[in-house]
N, C-alpha and C. Protein backbone atom coordinates (compact mmCIF):
# COMPACT_ATOMS: atom_id res chain seq x y z
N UNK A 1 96.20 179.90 219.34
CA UNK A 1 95.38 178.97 218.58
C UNK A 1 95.51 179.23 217.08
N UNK A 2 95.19 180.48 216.50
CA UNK A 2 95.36 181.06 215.55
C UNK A 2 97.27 180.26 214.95
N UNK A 3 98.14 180.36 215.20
CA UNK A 3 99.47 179.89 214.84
C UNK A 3 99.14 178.91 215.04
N UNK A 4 98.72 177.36 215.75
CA UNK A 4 98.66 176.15 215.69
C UNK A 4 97.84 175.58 214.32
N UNK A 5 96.76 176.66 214.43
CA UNK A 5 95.51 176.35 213.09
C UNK A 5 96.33 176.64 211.83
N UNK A 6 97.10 177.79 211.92
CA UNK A 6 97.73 178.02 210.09
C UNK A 6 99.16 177.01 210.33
N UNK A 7 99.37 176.94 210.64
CA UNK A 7 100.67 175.89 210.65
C UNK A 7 100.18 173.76 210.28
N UNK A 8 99.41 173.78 210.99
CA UNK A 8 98.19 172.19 210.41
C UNK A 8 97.87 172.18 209.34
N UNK A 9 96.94 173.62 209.09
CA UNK A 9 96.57 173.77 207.53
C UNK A 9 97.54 174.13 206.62
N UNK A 10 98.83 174.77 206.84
CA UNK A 10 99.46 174.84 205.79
C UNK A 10 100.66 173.29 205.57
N UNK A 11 100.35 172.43 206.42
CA UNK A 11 100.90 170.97 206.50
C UNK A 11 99.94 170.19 205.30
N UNK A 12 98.55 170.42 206.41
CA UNK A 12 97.48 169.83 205.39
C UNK A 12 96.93 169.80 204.39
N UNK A 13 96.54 171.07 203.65
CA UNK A 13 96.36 171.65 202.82
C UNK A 13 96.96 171.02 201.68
N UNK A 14 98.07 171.18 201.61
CA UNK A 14 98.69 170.21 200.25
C UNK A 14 99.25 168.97 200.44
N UNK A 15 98.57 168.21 199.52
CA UNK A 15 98.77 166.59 199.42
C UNK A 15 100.31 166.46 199.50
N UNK A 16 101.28 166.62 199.00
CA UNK A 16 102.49 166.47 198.60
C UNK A 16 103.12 166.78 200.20
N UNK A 17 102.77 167.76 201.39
CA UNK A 17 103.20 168.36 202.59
C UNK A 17 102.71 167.13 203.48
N UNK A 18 101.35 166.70 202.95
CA UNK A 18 100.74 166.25 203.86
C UNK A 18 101.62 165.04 203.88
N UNK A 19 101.40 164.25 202.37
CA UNK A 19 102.15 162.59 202.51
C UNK A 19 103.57 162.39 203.23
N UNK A 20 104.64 163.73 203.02
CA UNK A 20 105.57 163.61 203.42
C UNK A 20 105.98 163.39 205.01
N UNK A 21 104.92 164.35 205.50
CA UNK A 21 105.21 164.44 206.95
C UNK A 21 104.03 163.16 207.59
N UNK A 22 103.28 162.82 207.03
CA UNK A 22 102.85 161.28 207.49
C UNK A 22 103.71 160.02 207.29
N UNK A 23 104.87 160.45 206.43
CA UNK A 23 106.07 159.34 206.45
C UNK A 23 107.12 159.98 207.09
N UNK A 24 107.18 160.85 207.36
CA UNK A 24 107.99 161.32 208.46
C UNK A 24 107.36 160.29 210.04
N UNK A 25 106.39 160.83 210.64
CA UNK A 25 105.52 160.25 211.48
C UNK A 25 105.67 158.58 211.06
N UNK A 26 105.62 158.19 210.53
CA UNK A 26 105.77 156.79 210.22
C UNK A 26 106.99 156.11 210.06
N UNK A 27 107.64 157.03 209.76
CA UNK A 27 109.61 156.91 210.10
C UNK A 27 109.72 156.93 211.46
N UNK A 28 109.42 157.62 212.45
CA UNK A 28 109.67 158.36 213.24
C UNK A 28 108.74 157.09 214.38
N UNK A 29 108.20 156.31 213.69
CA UNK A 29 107.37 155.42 214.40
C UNK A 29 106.90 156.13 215.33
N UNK A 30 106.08 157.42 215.08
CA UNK A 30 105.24 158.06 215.97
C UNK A 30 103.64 157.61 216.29
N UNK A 31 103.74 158.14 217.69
CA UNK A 31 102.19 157.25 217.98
C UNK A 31 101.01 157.58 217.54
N UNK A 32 100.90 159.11 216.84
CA UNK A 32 100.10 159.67 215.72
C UNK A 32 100.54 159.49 214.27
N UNK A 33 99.43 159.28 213.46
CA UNK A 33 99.82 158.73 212.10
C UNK A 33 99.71 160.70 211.30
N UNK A 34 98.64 161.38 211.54
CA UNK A 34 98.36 162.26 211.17
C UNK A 34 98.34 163.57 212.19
N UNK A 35 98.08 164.54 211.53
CA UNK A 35 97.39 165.54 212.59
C UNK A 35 95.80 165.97 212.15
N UNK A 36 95.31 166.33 213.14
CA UNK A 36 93.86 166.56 213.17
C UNK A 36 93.59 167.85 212.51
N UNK A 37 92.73 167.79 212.09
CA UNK A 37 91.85 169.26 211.20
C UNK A 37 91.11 169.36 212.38
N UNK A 38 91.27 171.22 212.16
CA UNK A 38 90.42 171.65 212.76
C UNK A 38 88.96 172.25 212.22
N UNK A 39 88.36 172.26 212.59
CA UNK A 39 86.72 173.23 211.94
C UNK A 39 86.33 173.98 213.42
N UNK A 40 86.31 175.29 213.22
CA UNK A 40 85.32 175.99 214.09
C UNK A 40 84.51 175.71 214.59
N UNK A 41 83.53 174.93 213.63
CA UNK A 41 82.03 174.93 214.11
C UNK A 41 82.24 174.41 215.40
N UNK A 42 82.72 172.93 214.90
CA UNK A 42 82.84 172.20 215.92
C UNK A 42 83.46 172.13 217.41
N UNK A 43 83.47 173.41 218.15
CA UNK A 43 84.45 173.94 218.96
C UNK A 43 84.88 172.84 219.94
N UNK A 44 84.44 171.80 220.33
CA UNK A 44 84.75 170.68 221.02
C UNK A 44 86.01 170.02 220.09
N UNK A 45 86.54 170.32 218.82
CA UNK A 45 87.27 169.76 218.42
C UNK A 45 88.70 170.21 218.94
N UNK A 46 88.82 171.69 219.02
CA UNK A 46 89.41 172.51 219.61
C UNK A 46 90.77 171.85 220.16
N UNK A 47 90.46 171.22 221.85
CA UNK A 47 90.81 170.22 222.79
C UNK A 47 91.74 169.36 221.72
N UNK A 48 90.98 168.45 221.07
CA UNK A 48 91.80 167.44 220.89
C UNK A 48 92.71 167.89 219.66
N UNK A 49 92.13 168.55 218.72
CA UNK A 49 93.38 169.54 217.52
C UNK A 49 95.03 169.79 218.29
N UNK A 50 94.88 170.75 219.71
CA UNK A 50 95.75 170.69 220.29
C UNK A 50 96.12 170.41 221.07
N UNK A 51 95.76 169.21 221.66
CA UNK A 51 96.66 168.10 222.32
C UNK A 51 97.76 167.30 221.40
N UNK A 52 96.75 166.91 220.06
CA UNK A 52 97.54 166.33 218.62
C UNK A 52 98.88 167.31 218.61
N UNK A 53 98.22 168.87 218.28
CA UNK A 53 99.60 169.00 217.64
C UNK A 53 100.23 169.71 218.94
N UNK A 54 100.26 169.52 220.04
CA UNK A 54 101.39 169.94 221.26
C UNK A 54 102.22 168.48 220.91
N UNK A 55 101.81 167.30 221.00
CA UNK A 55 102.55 165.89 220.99
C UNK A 55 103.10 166.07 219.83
N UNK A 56 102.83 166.45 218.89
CA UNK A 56 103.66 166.43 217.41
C UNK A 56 104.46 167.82 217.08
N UNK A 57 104.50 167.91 217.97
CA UNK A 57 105.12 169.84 218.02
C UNK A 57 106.70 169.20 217.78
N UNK A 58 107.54 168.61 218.14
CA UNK A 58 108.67 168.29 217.94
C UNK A 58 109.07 167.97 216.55
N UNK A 59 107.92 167.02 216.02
CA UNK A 59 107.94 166.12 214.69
C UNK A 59 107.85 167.72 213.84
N UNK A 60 107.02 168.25 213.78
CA UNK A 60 105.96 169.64 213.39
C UNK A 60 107.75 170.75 213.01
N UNK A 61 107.89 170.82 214.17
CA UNK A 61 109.32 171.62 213.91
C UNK A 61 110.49 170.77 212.89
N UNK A 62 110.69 169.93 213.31
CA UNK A 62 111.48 169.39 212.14
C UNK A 62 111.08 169.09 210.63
N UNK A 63 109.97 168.93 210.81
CA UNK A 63 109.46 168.82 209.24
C UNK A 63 109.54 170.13 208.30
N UNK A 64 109.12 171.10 209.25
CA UNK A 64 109.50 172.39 208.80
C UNK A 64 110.70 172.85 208.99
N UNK A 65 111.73 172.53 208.83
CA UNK A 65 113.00 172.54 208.85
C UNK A 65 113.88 172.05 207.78
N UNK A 66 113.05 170.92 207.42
CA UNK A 66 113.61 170.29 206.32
C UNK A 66 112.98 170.73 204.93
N UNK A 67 112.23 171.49 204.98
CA UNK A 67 111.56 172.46 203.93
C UNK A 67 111.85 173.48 203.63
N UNK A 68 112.41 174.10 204.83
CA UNK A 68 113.58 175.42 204.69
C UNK A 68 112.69 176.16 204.84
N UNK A 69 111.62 175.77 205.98
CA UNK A 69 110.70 176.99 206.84
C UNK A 69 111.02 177.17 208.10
N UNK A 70 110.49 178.81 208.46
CA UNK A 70 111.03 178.91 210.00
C UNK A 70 109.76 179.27 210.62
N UNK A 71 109.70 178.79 211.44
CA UNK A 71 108.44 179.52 212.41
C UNK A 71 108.90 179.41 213.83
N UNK A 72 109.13 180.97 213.56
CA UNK A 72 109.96 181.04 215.10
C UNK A 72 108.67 181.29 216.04
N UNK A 73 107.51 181.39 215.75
CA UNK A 73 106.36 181.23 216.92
C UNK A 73 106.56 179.84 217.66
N UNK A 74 107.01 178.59 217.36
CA UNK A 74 106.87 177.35 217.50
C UNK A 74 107.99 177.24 218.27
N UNK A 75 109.17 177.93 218.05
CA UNK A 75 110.20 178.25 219.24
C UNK A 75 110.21 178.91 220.15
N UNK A 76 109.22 180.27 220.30
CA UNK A 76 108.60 180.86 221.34
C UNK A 76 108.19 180.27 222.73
N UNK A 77 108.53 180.12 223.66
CA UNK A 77 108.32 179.17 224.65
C UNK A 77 106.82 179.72 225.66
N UNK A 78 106.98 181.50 225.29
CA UNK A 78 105.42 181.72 225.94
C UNK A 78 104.74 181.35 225.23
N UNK A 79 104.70 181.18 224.16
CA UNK A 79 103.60 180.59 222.72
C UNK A 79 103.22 178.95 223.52
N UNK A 80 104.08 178.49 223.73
CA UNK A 80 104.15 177.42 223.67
C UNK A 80 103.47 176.77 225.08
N UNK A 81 104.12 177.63 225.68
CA UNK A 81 102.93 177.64 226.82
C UNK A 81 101.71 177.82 227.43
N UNK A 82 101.36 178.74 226.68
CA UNK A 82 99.85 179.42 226.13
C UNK A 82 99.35 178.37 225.47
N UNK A 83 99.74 177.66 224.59
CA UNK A 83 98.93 176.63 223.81
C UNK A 83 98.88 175.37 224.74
N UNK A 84 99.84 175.13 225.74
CA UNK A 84 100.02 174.20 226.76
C UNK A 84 98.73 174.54 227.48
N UNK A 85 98.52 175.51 227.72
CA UNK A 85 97.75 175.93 229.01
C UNK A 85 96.06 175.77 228.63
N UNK A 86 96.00 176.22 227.30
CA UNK A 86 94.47 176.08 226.26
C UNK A 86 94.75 175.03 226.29
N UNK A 87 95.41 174.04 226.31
CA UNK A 87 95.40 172.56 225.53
C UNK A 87 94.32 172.22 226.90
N UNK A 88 94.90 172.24 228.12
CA UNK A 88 94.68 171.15 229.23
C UNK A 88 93.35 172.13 229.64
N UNK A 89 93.31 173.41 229.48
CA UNK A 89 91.70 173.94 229.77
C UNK A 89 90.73 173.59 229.42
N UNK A 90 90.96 172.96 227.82
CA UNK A 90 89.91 172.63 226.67
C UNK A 90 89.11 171.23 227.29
N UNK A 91 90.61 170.82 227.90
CA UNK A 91 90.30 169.03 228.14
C UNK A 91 89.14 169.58 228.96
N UNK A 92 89.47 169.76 229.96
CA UNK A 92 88.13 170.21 230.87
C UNK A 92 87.22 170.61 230.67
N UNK A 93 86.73 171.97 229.77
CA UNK A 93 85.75 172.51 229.50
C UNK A 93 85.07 171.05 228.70
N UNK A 94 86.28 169.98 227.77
CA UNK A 94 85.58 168.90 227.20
C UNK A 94 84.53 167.99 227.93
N UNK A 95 84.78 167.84 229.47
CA UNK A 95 84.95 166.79 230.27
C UNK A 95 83.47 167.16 230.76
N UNK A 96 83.25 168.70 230.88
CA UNK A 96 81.86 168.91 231.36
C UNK A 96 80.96 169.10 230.48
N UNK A 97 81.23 169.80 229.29
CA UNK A 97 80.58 169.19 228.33
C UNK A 97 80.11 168.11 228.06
N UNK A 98 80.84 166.95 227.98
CA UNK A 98 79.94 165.45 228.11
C UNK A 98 79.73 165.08 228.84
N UNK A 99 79.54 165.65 230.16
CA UNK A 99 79.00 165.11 231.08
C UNK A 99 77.35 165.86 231.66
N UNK A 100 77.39 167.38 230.87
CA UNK A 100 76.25 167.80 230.82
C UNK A 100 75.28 167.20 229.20
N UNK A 101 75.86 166.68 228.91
CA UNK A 101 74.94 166.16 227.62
C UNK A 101 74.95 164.34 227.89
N UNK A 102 75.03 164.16 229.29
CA UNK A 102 74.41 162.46 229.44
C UNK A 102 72.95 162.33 229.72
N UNK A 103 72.52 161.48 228.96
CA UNK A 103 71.25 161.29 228.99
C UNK A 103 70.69 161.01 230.68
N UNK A 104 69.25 161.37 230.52
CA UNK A 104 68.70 161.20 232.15
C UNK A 104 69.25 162.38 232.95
N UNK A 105 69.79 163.12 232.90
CA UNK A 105 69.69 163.73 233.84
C UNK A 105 68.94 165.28 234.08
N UNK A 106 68.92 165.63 235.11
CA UNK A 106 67.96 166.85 235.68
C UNK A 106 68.58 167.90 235.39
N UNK A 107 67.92 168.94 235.92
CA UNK A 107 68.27 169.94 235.92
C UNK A 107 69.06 170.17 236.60
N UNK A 108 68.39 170.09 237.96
CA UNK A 108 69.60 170.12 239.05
C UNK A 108 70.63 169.34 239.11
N UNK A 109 71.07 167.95 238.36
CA UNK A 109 72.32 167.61 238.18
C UNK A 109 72.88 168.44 237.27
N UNK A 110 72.27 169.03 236.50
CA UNK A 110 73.52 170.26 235.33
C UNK A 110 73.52 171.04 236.12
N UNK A 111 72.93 171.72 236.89
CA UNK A 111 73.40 173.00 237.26
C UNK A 111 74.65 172.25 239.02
N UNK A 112 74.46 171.31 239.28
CA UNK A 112 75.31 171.11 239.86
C UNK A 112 76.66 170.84 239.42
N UNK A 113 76.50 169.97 238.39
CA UNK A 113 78.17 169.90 237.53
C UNK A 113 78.69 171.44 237.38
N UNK A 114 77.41 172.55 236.75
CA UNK A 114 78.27 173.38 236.29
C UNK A 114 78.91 174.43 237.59
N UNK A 115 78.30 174.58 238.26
CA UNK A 115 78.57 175.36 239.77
C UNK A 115 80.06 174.28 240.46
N UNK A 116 79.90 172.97 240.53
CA UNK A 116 81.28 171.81 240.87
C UNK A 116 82.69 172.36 239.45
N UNK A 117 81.99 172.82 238.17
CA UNK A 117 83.17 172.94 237.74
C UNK A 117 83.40 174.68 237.60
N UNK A 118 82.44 175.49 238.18
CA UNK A 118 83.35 176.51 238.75
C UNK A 118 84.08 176.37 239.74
N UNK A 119 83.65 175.85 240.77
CA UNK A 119 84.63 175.80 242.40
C UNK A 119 86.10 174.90 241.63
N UNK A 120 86.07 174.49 240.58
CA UNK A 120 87.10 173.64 240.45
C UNK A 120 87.80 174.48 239.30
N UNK A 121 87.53 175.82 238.59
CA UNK A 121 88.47 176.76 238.16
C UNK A 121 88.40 177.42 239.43
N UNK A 122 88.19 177.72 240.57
CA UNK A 122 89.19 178.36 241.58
C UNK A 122 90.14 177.53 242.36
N UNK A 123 89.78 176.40 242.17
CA UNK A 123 90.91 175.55 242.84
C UNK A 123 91.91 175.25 241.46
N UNK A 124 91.77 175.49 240.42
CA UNK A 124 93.03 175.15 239.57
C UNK A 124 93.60 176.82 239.93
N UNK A 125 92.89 177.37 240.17
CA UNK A 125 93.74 179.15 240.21
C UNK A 125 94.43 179.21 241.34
N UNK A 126 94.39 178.67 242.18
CA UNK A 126 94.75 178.78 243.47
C UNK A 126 96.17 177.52 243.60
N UNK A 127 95.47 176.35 242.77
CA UNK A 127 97.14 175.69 242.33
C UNK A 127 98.31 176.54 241.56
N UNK A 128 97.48 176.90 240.76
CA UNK A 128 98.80 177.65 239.79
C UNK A 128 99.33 178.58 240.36
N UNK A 129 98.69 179.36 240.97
CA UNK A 129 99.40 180.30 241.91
C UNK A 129 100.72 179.90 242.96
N UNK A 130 100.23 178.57 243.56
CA UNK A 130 101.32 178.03 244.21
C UNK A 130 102.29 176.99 243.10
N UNK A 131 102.10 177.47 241.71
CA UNK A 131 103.28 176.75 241.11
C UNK A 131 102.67 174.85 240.83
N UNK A 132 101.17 174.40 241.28
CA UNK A 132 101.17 173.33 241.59
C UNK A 132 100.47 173.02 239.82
N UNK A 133 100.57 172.19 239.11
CA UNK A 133 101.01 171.88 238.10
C UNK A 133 99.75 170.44 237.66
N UNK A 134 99.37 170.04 239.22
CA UNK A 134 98.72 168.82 238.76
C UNK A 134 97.55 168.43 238.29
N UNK A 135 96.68 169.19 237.54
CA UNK A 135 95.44 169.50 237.37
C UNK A 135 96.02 169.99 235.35
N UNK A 136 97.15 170.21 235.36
CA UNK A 136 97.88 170.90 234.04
C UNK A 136 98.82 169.94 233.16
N UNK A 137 98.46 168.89 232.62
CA UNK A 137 99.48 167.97 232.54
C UNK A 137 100.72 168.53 231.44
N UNK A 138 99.76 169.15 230.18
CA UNK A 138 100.70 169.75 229.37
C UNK A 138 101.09 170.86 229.47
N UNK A 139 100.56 171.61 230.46
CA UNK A 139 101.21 173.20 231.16
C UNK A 139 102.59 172.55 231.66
N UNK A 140 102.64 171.65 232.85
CA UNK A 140 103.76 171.07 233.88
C UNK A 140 104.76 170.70 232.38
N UNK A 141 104.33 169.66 231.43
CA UNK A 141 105.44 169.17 230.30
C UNK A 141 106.03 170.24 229.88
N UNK A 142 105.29 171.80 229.40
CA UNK A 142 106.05 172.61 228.53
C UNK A 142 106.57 173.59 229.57
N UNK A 143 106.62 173.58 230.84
CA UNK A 143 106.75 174.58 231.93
C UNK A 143 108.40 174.71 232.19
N UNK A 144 109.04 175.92 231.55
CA UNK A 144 109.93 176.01 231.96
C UNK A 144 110.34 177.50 232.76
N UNK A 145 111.33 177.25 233.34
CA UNK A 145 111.96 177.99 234.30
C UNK A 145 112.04 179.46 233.79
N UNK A 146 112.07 180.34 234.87
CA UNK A 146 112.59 181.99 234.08
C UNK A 146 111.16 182.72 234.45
N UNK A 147 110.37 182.72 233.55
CA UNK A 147 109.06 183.81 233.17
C UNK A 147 107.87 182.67 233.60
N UNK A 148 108.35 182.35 234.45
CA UNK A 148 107.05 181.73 235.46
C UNK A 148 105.90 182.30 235.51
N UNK A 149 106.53 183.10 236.75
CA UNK A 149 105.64 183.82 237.37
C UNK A 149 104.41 184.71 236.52
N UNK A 150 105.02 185.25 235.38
CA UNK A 150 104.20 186.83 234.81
C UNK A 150 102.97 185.63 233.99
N UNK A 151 103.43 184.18 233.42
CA UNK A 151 103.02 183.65 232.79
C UNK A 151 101.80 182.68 233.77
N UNK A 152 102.48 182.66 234.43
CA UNK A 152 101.24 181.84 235.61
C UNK A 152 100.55 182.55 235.68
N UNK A 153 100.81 183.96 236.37
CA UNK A 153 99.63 185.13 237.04
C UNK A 153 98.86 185.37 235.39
N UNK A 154 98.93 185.63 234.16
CA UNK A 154 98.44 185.82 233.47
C UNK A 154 97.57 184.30 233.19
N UNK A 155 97.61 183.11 233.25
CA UNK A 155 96.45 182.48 233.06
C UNK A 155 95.94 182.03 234.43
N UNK A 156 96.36 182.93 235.78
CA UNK A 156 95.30 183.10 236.94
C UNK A 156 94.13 184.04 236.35
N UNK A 157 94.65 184.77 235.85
CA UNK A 157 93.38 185.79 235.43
C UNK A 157 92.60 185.39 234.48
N UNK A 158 92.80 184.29 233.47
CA UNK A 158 91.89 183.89 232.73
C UNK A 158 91.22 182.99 233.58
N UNK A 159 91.43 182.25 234.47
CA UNK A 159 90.37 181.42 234.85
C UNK A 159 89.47 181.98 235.88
C-alpha cells in the first residue's frame, strides 16, 4: 500500500506530472481520466485508490518511463500481487461496510451480516487454497504462474 500511495502522490503532487499523465490517459483514451488521492482518514477510500491504480498500473509504468524513472517495485510481480489481493479484500470489507450502515436495521441484522461475512473469509480461504480465483477478480488478473503456492498460503493466513 505504502509503494502504491508514494508513487500517486509523487504523480500528483506536482501540477506539471499531474497534467502530463492525464494527457497521457487521454491519449491513451483510457477509461480513467485521473488517479484517485488517497487520505487515511478516510479508510474506505483505500478499496477504490487501488482498484484505480491496479487498472492504471500499465499507463503508471510507462509514464514513469518516459521521465527516466524506475520503480522496480511496480515490476515486482509479488508486489503486485499483494496489492491485487488488498485490492479485491478492500472491495469486500467495502461491501459490508455499507451494508452495516443501511438505515433500519437491527442489531441482529448487523451482527448477522458480520458473522455471514466471517463464514465467507473461510470460504474465500478455502478457495484460494484450491487455487480457485473466483471471489478474487484482480488476484485471478495479476495471478501468475511459478510462486503460487508460498503466495497463496501467505494470504490464507491473512484471512
Amino acid at each position: 500500500m505504502n509503494v502504491a500511495v508514494k508513487i500517486a502522490n509523487s504523480i500528483r503532487a506536482r501540477s506539471l506530472r499531474r497534467r502530463l499523465f492525464r494527457s497521457q490517459l487521454e491519449d491513451n483514451e483510457s477509461e480513467y481520466e485521473d488517479l484517485l488521492l488517497f487520505c487515511h482518514v478516510r479508510w474506505l477510500s483505500r478499496g477504490n485508490f487501488l482498484e484505480r491504480f491496479l487498472n492504471l498500473l500499465p499507463e503508471i509504468i510507462t509514464f514513469l518511463d518516459t521521465l527516466g524513472e524506475k520503480h522496480e517495485q511496480l515490476e515486482d510481480l509479488v508486489l503486485v500481487k499483494k496489492l491485487a489481493f488488498l485490492t479485491d479484500l478492500m472491495d469486500h470489507y467495502n461491501s459490508l461496510n455499507l451494508e452495516l450502515q443501511e438505515k433500519g436495521k437491527h442489531i441482529i441484522d448487523l451482527l448477522s451480516s458480520v458473522n455471514l461475512f466471517k463464514g465467507k473469509l473461510k470460504h474465500f480461504d478455502s478457495q484460494l487454497k484450491r487455487e480457485n480465483f473466483k471471489n478474487f477478480p484482480y488476484l485471478e488478473k495479476h495471478n501468475n504462474t511459478g510462486d503460487c503456492n508460498i503466495i497463496n498460503e501467505m494470504f490464507c493466513s491473512e484471512l
